[in-house]
Protein backbone atom coordinates (compact mmCIF):
# COMPACT_ATOMS: atom_id res chain seq x y z
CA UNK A 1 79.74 123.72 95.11
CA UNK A 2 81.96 125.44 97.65
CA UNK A 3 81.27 125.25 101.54
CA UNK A 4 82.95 127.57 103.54
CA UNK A 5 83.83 126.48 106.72
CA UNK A 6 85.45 128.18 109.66
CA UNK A 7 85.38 127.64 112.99
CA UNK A 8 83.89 129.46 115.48
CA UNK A 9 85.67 129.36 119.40
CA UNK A 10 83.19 131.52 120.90
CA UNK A 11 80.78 128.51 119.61
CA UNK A 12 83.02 126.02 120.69
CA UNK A 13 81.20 123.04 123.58
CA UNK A 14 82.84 121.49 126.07
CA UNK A 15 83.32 118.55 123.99
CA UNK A 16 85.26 121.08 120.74
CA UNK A 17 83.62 122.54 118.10
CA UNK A 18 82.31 121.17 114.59
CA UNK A 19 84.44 122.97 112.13
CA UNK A 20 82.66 121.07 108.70
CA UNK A 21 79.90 118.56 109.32
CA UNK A 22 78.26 117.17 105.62
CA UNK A 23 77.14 113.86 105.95
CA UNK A 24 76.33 111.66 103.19
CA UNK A 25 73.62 112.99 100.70
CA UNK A 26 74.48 116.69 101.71
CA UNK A 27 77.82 117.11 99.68
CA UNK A 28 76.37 117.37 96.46
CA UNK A 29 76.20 113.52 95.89
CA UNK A 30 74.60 110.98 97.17
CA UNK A 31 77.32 108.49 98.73
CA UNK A 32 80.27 110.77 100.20
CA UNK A 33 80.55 112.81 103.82
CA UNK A 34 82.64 114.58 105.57
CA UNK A 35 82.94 115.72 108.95
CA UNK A 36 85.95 118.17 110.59
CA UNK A 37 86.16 117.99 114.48
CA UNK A 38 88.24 119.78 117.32
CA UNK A 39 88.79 117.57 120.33
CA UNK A 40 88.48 119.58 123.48
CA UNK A 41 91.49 118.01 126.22
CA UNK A 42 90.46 114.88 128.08
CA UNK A 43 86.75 115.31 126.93
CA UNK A 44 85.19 112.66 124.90
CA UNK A 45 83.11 113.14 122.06
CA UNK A 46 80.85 110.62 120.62
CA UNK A 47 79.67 109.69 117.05
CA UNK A 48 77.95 107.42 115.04
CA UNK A 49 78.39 106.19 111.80
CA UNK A 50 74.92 104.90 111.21
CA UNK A 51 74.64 103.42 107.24
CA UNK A 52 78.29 104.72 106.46
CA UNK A 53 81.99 103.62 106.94
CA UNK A 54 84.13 106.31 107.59
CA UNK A 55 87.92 106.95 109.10
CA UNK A 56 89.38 108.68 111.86
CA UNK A 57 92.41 110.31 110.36
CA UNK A 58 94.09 112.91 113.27
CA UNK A 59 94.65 116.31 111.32
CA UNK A 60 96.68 118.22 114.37
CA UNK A 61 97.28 116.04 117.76
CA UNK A 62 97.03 112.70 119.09
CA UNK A 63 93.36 110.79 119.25
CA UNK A 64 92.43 107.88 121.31
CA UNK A 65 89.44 105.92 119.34
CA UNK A 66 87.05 103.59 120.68
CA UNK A 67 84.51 101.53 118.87
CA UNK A 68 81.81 99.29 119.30
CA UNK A 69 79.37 97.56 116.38
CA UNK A 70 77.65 95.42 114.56
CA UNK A 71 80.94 92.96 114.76
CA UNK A 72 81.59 92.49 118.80
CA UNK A 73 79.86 93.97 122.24
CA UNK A 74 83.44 94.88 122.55
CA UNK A 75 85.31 97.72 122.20
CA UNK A 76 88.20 97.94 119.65
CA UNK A 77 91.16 100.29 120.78
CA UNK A 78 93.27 102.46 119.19
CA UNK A 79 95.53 105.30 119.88
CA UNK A 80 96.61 107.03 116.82
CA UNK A 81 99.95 108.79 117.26
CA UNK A 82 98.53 111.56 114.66
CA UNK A 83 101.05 114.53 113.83
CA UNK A 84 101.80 118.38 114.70
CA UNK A 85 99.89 119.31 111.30
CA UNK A 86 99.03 117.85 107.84
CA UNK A 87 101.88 119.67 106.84
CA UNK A 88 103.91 117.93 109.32
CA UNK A 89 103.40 114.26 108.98
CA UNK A 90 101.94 111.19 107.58
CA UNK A 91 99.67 110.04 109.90
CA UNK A 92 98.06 106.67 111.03
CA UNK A 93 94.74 106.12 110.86
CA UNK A 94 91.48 103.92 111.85
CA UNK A 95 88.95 102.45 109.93
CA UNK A 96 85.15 102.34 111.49
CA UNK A 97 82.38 100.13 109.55
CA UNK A 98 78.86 101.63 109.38
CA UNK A 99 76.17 100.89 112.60
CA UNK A 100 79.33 101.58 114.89
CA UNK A 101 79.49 104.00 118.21
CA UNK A 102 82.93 105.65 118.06
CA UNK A 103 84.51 107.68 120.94
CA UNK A 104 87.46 110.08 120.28
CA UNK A 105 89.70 111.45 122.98
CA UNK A 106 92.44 113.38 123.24
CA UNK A 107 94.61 114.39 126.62
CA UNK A 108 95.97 117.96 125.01
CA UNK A 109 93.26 118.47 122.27
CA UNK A 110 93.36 117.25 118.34
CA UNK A 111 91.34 118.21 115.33
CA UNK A 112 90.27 114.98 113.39
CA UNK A 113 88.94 114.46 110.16
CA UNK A 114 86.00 111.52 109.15
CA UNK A 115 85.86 111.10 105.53
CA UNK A 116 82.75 108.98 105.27
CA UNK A 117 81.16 107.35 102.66
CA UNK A 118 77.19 104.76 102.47
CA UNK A 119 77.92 101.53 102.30
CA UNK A 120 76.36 98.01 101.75
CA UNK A 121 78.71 96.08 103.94
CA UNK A 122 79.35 95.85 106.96
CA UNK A 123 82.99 95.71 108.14
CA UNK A 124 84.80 95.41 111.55
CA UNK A 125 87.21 98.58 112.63
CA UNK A 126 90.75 98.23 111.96
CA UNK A 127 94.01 100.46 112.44
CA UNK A 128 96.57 101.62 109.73
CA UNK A 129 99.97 102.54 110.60
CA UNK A 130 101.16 105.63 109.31
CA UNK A 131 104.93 103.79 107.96
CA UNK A 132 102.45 101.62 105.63
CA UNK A 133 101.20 104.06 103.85
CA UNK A 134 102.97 104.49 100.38
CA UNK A 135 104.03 108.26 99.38
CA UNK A 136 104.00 109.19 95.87
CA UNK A 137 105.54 112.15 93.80
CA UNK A 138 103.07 112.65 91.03
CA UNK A 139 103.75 115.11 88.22
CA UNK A 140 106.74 117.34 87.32
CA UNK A 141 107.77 120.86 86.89
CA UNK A 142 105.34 123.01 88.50
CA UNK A 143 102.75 120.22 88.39
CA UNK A 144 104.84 118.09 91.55
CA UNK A 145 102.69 117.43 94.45
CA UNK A 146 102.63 114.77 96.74
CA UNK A 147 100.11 111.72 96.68
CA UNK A 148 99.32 110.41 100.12
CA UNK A 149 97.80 107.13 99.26
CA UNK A 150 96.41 105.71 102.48
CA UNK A 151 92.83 104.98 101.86
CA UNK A 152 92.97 103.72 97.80
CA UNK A 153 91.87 100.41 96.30
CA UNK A 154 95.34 98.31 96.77
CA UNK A 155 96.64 99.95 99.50
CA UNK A 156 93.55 99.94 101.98
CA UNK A 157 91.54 97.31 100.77
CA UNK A 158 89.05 96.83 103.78
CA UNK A 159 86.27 99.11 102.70
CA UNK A 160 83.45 98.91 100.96
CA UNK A 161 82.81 101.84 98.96
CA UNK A 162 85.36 105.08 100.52
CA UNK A 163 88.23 105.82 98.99
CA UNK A 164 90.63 108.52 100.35
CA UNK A 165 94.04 109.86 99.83
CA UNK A 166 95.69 113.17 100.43
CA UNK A 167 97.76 115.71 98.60
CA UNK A 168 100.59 118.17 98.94
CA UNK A 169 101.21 120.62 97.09
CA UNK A 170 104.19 122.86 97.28
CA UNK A 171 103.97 126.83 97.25
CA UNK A 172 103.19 127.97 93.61
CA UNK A 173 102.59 124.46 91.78
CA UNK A 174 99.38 123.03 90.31
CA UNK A 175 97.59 119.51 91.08
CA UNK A 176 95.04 117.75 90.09
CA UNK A 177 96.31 118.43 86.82
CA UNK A 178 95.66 117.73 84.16
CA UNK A 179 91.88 117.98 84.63
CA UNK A 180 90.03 114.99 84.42
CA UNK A 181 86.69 113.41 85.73
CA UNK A 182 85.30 110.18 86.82
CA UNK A 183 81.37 110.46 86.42
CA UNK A 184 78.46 109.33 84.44
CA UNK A 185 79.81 111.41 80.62
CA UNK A 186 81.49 109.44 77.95
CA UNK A 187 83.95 107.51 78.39
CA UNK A 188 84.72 106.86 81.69
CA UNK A 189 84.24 103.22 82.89
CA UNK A 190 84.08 104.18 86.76
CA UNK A 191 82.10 106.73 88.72
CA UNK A 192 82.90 108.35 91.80
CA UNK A 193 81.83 111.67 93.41
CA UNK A 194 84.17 113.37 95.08
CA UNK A 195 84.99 116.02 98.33
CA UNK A 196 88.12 118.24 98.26
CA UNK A 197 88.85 119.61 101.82
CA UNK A 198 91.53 122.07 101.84
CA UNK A 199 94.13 123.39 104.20
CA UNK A 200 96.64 126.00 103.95
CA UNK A 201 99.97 126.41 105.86
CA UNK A 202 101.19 130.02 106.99
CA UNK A 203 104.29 131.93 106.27
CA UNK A 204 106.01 128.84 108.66
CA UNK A 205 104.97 126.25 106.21
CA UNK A 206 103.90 124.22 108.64
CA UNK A 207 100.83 125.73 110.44
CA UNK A 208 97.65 126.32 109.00
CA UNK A 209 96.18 129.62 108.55
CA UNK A 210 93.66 131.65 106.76
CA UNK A 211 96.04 133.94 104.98
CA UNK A 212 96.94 130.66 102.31
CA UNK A 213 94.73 130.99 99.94
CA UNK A 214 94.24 128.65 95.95
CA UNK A 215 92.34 128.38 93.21
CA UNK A 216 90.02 125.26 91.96
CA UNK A 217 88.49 124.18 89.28
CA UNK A 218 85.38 122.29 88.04
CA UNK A 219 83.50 122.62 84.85
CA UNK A 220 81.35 119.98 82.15
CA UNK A 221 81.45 119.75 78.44
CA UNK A 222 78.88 118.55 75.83
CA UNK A 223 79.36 115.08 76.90
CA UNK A 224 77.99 115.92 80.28
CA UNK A 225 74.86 117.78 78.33
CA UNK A 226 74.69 114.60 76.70
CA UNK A 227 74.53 112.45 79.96
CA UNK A 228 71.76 114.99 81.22
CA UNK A 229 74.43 116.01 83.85
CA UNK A 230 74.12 119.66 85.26
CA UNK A 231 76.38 122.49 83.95
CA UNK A 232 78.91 123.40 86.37
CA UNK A 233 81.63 125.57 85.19
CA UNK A 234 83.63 127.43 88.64
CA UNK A 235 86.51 128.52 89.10
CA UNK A 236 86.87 129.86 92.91
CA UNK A 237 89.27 130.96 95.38
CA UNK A 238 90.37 128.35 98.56
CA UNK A 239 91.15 129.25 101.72
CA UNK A 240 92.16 127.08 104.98
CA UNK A 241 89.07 124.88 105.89
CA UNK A 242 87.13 125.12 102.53
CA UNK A 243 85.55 122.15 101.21
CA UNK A 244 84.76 122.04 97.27
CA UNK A 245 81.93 119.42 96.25
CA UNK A 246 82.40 117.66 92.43
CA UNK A 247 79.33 115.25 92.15
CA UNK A 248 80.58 115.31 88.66
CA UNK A 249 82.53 117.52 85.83
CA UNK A 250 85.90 118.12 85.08
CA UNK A 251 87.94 119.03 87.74
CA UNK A 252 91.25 120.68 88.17
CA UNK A 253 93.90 122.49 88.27
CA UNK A 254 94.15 122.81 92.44
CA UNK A 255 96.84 125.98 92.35
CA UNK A 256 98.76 126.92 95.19
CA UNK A 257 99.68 130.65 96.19
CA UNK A 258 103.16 131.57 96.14
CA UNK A 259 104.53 130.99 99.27
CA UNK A 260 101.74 129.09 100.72
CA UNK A 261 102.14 124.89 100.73
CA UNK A 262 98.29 123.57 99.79
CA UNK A 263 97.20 120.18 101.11
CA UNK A 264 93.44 118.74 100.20
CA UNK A 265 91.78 115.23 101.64
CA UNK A 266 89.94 113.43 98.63
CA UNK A 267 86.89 111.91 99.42
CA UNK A 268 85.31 109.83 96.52
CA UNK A 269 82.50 106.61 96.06
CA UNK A 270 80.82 105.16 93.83
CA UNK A 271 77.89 102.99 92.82
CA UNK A 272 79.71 100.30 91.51
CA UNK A 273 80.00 96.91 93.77
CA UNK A 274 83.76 97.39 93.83
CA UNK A 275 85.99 100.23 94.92
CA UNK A 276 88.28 101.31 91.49
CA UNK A 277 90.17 104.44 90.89
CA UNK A 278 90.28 105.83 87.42
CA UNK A 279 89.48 108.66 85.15
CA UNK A 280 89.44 110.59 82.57
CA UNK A 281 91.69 114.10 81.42
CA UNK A 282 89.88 116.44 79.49
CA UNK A 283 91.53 115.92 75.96
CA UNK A 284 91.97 119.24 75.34
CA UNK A 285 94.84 119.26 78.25
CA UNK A 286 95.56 115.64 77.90
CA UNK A 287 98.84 116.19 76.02
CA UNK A 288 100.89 117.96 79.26
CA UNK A 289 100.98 114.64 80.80
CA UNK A 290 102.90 113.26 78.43
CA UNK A 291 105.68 116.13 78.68
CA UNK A 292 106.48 115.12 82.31
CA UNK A 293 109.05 112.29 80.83
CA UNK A 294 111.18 115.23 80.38
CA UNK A 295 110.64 117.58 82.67
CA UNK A 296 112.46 116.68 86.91
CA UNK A 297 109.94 116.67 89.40
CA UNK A 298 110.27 119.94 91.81
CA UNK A 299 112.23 118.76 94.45
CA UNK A 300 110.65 120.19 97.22
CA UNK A 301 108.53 116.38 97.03
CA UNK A 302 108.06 114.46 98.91
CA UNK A 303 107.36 117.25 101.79
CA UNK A 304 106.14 114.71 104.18
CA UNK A 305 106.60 110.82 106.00
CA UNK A 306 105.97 109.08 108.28
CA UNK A 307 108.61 110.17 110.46
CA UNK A 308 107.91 113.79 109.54
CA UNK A 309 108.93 116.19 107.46
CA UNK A 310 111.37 115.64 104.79
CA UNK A 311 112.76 119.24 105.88
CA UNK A 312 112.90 119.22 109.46
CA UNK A 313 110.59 122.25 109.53
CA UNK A 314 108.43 120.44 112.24
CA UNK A 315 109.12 117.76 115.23
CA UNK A 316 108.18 113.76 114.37
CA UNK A 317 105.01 112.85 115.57
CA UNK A 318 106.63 110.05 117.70
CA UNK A 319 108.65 113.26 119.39
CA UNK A 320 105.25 114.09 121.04
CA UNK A 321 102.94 112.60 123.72
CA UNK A 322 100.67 110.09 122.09
């Protein structure tokens, strides 16, 4: 359930280099993709969404995004400010319906991310600014993290079926916690499969690097034997770049090394005609949630806005050249 991805320069085109490409059907489920891009400086690259929406969300740099559909001959325009890192910033965003030709350039270089997810409508591409997107401190104790919600049901409502958000979690603290599910298994009332994508920042905090390194989680119960839902039970070690694939089970807790910050992209659909976020904690863990009343969140959280980082550790993306 793990896919290990990282990039290769010597491989790199003149267009960048493909650092994860799973596209809907290959990530364990049948509804959810991801794709991981470098932008090579001033050269375009070109995809297509084909029967999936998707969005551009600028992981490192500034991206220019072009798109043309199903909706208009014309091309929709948007430059997305983006940020130094995903440890730097909340970034804007654009949104790209399925049967659309997108084009993505950047005039220094940018690695993007396309959280992608099959669809049965057809939408027209739209941009999300970065100061709309609400920032949440879930948790206390060492179970704080930081909920970027820019891509859930009530917040982003123009999709059909993808739902993203993404998560910070300070050096040493646990999220996704406690663990719960959202699949076929008694009793959850939705189902969604889901993609973690991980990054890790180095000893700076704010850059990402292979020495950060975290744990994750996914496992089933008898209720999942009961649904005729394959065993999974993992536990495995994270690194920068890793993706971890839960088309169902348990999962959680995402643990963060001492002394390196952890930040993952959720990806999740479902069948269901209508986008919904909810699950289920495993009831054996249930009870910690309840202890947070009276427990103080850790107060390194919020780490991140949209005018950068709560810290100062990096520049504002609006500091740079868009």
């Amino acid at each position: 359930m793990i896919h290990r991805a990282a990039p290769r320069p010597d491989r790199a085109g003149s267009e960048g280099d493909i650092v994860v490409d799973l596209a809907p059907g290959d990530a364990g489920g049948d509804l959810t993709g991801l794709s991981v891009l470098t932008l090579a400086a001033g050269r375009p690259r070109t995809v297509h969404s084909g029967g999936a929406e998707l969005f551009v969300l600028p992981l490192a740099g500034s991206v220019t995004v072009e798109v043309t559909g199903e909706h208009s001959g014309s091309v929709a325009r948007f430059a997305l400010a983006g940020r130094e890192s995903v440890f730097a910033a909340v970034s804007d965003f654009a949104y790209v319906g399925r049967n659309s030709v997108v084009t993505l350039r950047s005039e220094v270089g940018a690695e993007v991310a396309l959280p992608s997810a099959r669809c049965d409508r057809s939408l027209p591409p739209r941009y999300g600014a970065a100061v709309d997107v609400p920032v949440e401190v879930r948790g206390a104790g060492p179970a704080t993290r930081q909920v970027t919600n820019f891509g859930v049901p009530g917040v982003w409502d123009h999709a059909d079926k993808l739902i993203c958000c993404e998560l910070i979690t300070p050096p040493g603290n646990w999220s996704s916690y406690p663990p719960h599910k959202h699949d076929a298994s008694e009793p959850c009332s939705v189902v969604n499969e889901e993609i973690y994508y991980y990054r890790f920042a180095g000893a700076d905090q704010v850059t990402p690097s292979r020495d950060g390194f975290g744990y994750h989680r996914t496992y089933t119960g008898l209720e999942h034997d009961r649904a005729a839902l394959e065993p999974i039970d993992e536990l495995v070690e994270v690194r920068d770049n890793d993706v971890v694939l839960v088309p169902h089970g348990y999962h959680g807790p995402s643990i963060a090394a001492p002394g390196y910050p952890m930040y993952y992209l959720n990806v999740m659909a479902g069948p269901a005609n209508d986008r919904a976020l909810a699950f289920c904690d495993d009831p054996a863990h249930a009870w910690v949630r309840d202890t947070w009343a009276g427990m103080e969140p850790d107060p390194r959280c919020p780490v991140t806005s949209a005018a950068g980082r709560v810290d100062d550790l990096a520049a504002s993306p609006r500091e740079r050249h868009v």
